[in-house]
N, C-alpha and C. Protein backbone atom coordinates (compact mmCIF):
# COMPACT_ATOMS: atom_id res chain seq x y z
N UNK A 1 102.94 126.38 124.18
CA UNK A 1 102.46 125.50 123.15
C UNK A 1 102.77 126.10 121.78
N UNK A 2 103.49 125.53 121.06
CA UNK A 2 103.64 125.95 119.77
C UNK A 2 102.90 125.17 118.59
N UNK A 3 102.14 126.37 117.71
CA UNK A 3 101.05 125.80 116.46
C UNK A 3 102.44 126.00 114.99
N UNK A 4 101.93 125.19 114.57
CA UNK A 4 102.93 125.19 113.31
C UNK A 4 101.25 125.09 112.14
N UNK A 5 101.10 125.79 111.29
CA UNK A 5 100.31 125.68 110.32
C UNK A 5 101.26 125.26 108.83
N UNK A 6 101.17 124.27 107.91
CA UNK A 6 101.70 123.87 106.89
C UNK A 6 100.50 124.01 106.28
N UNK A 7 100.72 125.48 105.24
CA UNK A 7 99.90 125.33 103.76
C UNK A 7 100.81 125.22 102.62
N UNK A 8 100.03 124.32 101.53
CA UNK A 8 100.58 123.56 100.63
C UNK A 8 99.85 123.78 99.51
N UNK A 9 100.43 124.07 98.05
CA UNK A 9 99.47 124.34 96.76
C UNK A 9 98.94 122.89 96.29
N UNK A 10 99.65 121.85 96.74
CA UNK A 10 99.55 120.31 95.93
C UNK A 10 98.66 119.63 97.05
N UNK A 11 98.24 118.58 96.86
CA UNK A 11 97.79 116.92 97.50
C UNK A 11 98.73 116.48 98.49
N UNK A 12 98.82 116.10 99.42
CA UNK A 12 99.64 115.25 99.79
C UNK A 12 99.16 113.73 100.41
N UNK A 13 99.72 113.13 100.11
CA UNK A 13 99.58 111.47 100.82
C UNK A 13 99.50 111.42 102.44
N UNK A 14 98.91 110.79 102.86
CA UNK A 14 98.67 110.39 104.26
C UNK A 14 99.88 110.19 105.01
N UNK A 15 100.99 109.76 103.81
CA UNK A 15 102.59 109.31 104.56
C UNK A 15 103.21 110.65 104.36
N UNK A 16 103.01 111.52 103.64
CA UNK A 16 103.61 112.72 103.58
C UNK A 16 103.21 113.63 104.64
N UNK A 17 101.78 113.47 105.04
CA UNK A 17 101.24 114.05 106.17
C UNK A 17 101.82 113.73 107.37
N UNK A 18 101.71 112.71 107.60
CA UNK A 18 102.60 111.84 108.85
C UNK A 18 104.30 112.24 108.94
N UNK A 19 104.81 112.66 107.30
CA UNK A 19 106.34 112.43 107.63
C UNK A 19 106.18 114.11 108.30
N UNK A 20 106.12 114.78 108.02
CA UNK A 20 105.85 116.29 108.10
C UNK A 20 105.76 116.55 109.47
N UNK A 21 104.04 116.36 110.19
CA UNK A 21 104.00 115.95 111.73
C UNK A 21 105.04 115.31 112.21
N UNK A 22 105.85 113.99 112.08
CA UNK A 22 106.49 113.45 112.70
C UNK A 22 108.04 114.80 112.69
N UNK A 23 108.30 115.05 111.55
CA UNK A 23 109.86 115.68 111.71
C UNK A 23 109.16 117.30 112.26
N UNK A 24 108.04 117.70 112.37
CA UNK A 24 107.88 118.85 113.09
C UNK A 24 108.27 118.73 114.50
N UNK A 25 107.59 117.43 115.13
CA UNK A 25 107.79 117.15 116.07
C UNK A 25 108.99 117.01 116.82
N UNK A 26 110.13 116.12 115.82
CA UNK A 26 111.41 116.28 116.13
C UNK A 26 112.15 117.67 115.82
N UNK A 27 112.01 118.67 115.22
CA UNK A 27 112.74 119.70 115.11
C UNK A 27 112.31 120.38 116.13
N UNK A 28 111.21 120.83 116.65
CA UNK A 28 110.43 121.77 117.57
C UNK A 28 111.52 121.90 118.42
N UNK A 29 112.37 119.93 119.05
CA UNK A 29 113.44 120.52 120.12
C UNK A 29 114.40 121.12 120.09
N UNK A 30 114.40 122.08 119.19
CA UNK A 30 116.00 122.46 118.77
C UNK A 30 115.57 124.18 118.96
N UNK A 31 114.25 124.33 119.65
CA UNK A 31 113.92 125.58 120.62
C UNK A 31 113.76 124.93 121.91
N UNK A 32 115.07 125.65 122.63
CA UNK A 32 114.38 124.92 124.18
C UNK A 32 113.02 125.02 124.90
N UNK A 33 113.19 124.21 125.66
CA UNK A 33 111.48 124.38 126.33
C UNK A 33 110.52 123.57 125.69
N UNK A 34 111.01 123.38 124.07
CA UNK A 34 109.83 123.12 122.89
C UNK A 34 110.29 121.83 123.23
N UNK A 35 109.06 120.89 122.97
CA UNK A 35 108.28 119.64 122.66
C UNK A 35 107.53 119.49 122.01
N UNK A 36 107.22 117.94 121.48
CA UNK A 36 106.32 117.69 120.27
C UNK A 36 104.97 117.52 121.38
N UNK A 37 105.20 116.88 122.83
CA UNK A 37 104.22 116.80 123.34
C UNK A 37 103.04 117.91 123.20
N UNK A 38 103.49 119.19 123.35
CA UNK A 38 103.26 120.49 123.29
C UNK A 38 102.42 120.89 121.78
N UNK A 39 103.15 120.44 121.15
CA UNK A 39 103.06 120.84 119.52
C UNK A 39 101.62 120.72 119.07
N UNK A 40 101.13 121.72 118.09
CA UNK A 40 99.93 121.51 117.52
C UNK A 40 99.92 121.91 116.26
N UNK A 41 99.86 120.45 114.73
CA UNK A 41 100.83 120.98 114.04
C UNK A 41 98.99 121.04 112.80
N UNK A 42 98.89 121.79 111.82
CA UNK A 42 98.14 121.79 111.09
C UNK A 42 98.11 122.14 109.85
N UNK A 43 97.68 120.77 108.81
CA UNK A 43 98.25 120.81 107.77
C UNK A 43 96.93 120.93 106.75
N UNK A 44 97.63 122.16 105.68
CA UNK A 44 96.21 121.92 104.80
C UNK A 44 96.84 122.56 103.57
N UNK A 45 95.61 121.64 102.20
CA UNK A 45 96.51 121.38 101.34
C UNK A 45 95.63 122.10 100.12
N UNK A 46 96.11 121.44 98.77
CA UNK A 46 95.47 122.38 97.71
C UNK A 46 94.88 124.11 97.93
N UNK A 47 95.79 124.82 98.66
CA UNK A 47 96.01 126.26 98.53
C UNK A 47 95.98 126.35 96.96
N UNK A 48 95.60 127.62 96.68
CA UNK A 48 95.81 128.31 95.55
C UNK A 48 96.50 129.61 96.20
N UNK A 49 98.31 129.30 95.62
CA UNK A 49 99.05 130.85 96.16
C UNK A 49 99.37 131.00 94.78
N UNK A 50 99.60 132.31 95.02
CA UNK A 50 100.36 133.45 93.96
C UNK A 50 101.17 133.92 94.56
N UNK A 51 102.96 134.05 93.73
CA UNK A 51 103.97 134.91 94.17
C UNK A 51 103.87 135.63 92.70
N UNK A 52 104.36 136.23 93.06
CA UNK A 52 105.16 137.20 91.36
C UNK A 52 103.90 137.73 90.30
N UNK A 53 102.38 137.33 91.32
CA UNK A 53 101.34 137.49 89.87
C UNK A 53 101.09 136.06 89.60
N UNK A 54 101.96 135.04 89.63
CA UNK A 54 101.35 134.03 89.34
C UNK A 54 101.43 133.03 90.17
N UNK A 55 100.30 131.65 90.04
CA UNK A 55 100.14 130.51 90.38
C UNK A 55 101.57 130.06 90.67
N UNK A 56 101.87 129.46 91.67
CA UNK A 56 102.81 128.29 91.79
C UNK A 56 102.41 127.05 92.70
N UNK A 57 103.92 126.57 92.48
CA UNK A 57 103.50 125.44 93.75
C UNK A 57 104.69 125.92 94.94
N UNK A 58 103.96 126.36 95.85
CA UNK A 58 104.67 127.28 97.10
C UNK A 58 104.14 126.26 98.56
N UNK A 59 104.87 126.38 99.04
CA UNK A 59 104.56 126.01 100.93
C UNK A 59 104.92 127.27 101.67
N UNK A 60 103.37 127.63 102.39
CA UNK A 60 103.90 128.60 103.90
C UNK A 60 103.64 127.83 104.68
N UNK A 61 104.53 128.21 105.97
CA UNK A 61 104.99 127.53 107.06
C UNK A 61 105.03 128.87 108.07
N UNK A 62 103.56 128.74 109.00
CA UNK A 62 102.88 129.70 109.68
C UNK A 62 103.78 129.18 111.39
N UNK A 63 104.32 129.35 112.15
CA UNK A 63 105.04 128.93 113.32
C UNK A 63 104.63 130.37 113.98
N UNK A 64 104.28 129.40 115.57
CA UNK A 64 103.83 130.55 116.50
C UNK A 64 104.15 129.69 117.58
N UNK A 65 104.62 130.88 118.33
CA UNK A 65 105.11 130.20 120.16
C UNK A 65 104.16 131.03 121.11
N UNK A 66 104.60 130.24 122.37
CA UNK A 66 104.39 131.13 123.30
C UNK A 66 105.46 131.65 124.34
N UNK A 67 105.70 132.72 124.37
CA UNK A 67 107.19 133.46 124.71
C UNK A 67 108.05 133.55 123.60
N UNK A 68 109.50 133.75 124.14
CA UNK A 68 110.18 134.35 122.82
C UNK A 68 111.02 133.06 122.88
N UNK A 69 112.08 133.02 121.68
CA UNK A 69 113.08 132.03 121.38
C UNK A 69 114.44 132.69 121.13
N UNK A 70 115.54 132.50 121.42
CA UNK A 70 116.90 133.20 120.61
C UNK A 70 117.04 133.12 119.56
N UNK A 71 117.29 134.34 118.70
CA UNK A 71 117.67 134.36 117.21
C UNK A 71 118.30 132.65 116.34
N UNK A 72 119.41 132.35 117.27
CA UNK A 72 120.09 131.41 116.88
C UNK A 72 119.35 130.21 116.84
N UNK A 73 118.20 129.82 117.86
CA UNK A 73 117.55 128.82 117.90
C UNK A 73 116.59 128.51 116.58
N UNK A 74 116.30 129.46 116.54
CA UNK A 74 114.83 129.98 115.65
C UNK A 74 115.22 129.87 113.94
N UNK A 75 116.33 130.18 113.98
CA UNK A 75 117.69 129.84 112.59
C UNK A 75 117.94 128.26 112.62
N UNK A 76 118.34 127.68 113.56
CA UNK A 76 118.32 126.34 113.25
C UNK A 76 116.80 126.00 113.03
N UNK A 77 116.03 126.21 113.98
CA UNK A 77 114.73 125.05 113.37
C UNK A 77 114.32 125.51 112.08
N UNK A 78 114.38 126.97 111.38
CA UNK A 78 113.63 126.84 110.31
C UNK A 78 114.44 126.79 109.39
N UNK A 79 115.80 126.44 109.50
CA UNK A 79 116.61 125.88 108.11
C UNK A 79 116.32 124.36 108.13
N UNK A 80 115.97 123.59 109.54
CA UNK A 80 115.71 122.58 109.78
C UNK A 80 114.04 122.15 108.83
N UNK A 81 113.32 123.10 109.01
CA UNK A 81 111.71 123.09 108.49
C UNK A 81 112.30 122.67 107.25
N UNK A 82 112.69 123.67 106.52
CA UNK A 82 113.07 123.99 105.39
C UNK A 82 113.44 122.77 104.20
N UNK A 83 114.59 122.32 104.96
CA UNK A 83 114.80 120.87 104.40
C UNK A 83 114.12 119.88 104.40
N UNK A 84 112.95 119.81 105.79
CA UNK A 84 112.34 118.67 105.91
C UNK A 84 111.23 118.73 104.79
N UNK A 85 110.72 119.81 104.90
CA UNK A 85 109.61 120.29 103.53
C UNK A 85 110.22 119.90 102.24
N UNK A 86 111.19 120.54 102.06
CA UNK A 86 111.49 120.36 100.52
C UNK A 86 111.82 118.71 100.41
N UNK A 87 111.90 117.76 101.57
CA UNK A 87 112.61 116.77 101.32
C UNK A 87 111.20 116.08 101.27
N UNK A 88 110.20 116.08 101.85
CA UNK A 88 108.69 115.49 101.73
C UNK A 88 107.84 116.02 100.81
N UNK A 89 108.26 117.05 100.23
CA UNK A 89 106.85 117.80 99.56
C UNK A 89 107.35 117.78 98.13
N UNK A 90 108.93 117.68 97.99
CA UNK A 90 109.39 118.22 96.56
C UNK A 90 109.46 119.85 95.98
N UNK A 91 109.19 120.53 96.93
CA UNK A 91 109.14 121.80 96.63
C UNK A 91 110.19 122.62 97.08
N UNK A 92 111.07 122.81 96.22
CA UNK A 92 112.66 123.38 96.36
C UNK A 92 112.57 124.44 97.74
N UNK A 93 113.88 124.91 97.93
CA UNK A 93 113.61 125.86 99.34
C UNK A 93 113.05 127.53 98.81
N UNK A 94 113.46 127.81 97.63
CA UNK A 94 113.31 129.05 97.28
C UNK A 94 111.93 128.89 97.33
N UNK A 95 110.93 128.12 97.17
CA UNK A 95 109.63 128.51 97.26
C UNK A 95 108.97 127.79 98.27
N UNK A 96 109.39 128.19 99.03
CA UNK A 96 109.06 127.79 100.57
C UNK A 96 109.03 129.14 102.08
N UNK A 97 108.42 129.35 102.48
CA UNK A 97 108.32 130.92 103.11
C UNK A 97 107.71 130.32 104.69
N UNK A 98 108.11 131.10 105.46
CA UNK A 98 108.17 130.41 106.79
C UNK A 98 107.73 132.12 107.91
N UNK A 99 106.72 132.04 109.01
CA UNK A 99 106.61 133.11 109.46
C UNK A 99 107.02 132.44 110.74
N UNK A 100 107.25 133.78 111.65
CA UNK A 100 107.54 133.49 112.86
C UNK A 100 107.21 134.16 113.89
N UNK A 101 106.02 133.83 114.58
CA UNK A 101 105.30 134.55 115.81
C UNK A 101 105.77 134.80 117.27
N UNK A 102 105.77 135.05 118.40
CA UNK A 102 106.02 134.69 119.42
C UNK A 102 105.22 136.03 120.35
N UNK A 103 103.82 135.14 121.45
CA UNK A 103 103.19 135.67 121.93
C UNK A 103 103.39 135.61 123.57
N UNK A 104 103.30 136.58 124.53
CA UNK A 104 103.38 136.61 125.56
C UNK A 104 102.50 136.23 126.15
N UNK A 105 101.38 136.13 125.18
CA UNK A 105 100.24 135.38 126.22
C UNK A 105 99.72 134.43 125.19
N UNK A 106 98.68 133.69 126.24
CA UNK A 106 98.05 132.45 124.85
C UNK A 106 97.01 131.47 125.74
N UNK A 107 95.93 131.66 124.92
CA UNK A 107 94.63 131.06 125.42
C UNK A 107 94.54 129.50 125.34
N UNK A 108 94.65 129.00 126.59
CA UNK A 108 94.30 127.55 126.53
C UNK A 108 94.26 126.63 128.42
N UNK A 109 92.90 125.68 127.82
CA UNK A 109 92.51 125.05 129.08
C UNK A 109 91.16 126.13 129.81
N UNK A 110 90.66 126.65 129.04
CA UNK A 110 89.64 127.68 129.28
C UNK A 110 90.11 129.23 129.88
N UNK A 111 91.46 129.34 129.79
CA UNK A 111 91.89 131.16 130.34
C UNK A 111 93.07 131.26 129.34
N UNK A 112 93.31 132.53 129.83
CA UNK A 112 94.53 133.07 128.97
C UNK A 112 95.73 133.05 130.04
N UNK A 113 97.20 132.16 129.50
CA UNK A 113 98.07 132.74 130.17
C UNK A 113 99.44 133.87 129.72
C-alpha cells in the first residue's frame, strides 16, 4: 500500500484536491505492483514552510511504499508528481521537494506484514 502525503503552503479548491488524488492515482502505475486501488493519498494545506530562512509557497510530497521500487521507476513517477503539482497547484518545480520511503514491513488489517 502506498501513502502519498501532499503538504501545501496555499488553499486549495475541492477541484484541485480531486485533480491531485485523481493524477496520484494514475501515476502510482508507473511503479509496478502499484495501484490507485491500493493508494492512500493525503492532502493538507495552509502549511507554514520555510526554505532559505524564509516563508514561501513550497509543496512536500511525503511518498512511502511497501517494499522497494527500481531507481528508474521511482524517477519516472516523481518527475511525473512533479509536473502534475506544478500543473494544479501553480507552484514551479524548483519549489517542490518530494521524499521517498520504502518499508519492508507495514501495519494494516490489524497485524504487521
Amino acid at each position: 500500500m502506498p501513502y502519498i502525503g501532499i503538504h501545501v503552503t496555499g488553499t486549495l479548491s475541492d477541484a484541485q484536491k480531486n485533480a491531485i488524488k485523481a493524477g496520484l492515482g494514475e501515476k502510482i502505475t508507473l511503479i509496478p505492483g502499484k495501484t490507485e486501488q491500493a493508494l492512500m493519498v493525503d492532502i493538507s494545506e495552509n502549511h507554514t514552510m520555510y526554505f532559505q530562512g524564509e516563508a514561501r509557497a513550497l509543496v512536500f510530497a511525503d511518498v512511502r511504499c511497501y517494499k522497494t521500487a527500481e531507481f528508474a521507476d521511482k524517477k519516472c513517477f516523481t518527475e511525473a508528481v512533479f509536473r502534475l503539482l506544478t500543473e494544479v497547484t501553480g507552484v514551479p518545480q524548483e519549489d517542490i521537494y518530494l521524499s521517498w520511503g520504502e518499508y519492508d514491513t507495514w501495519g494494516v488489517r490489524g497485524s504487521l506484514k
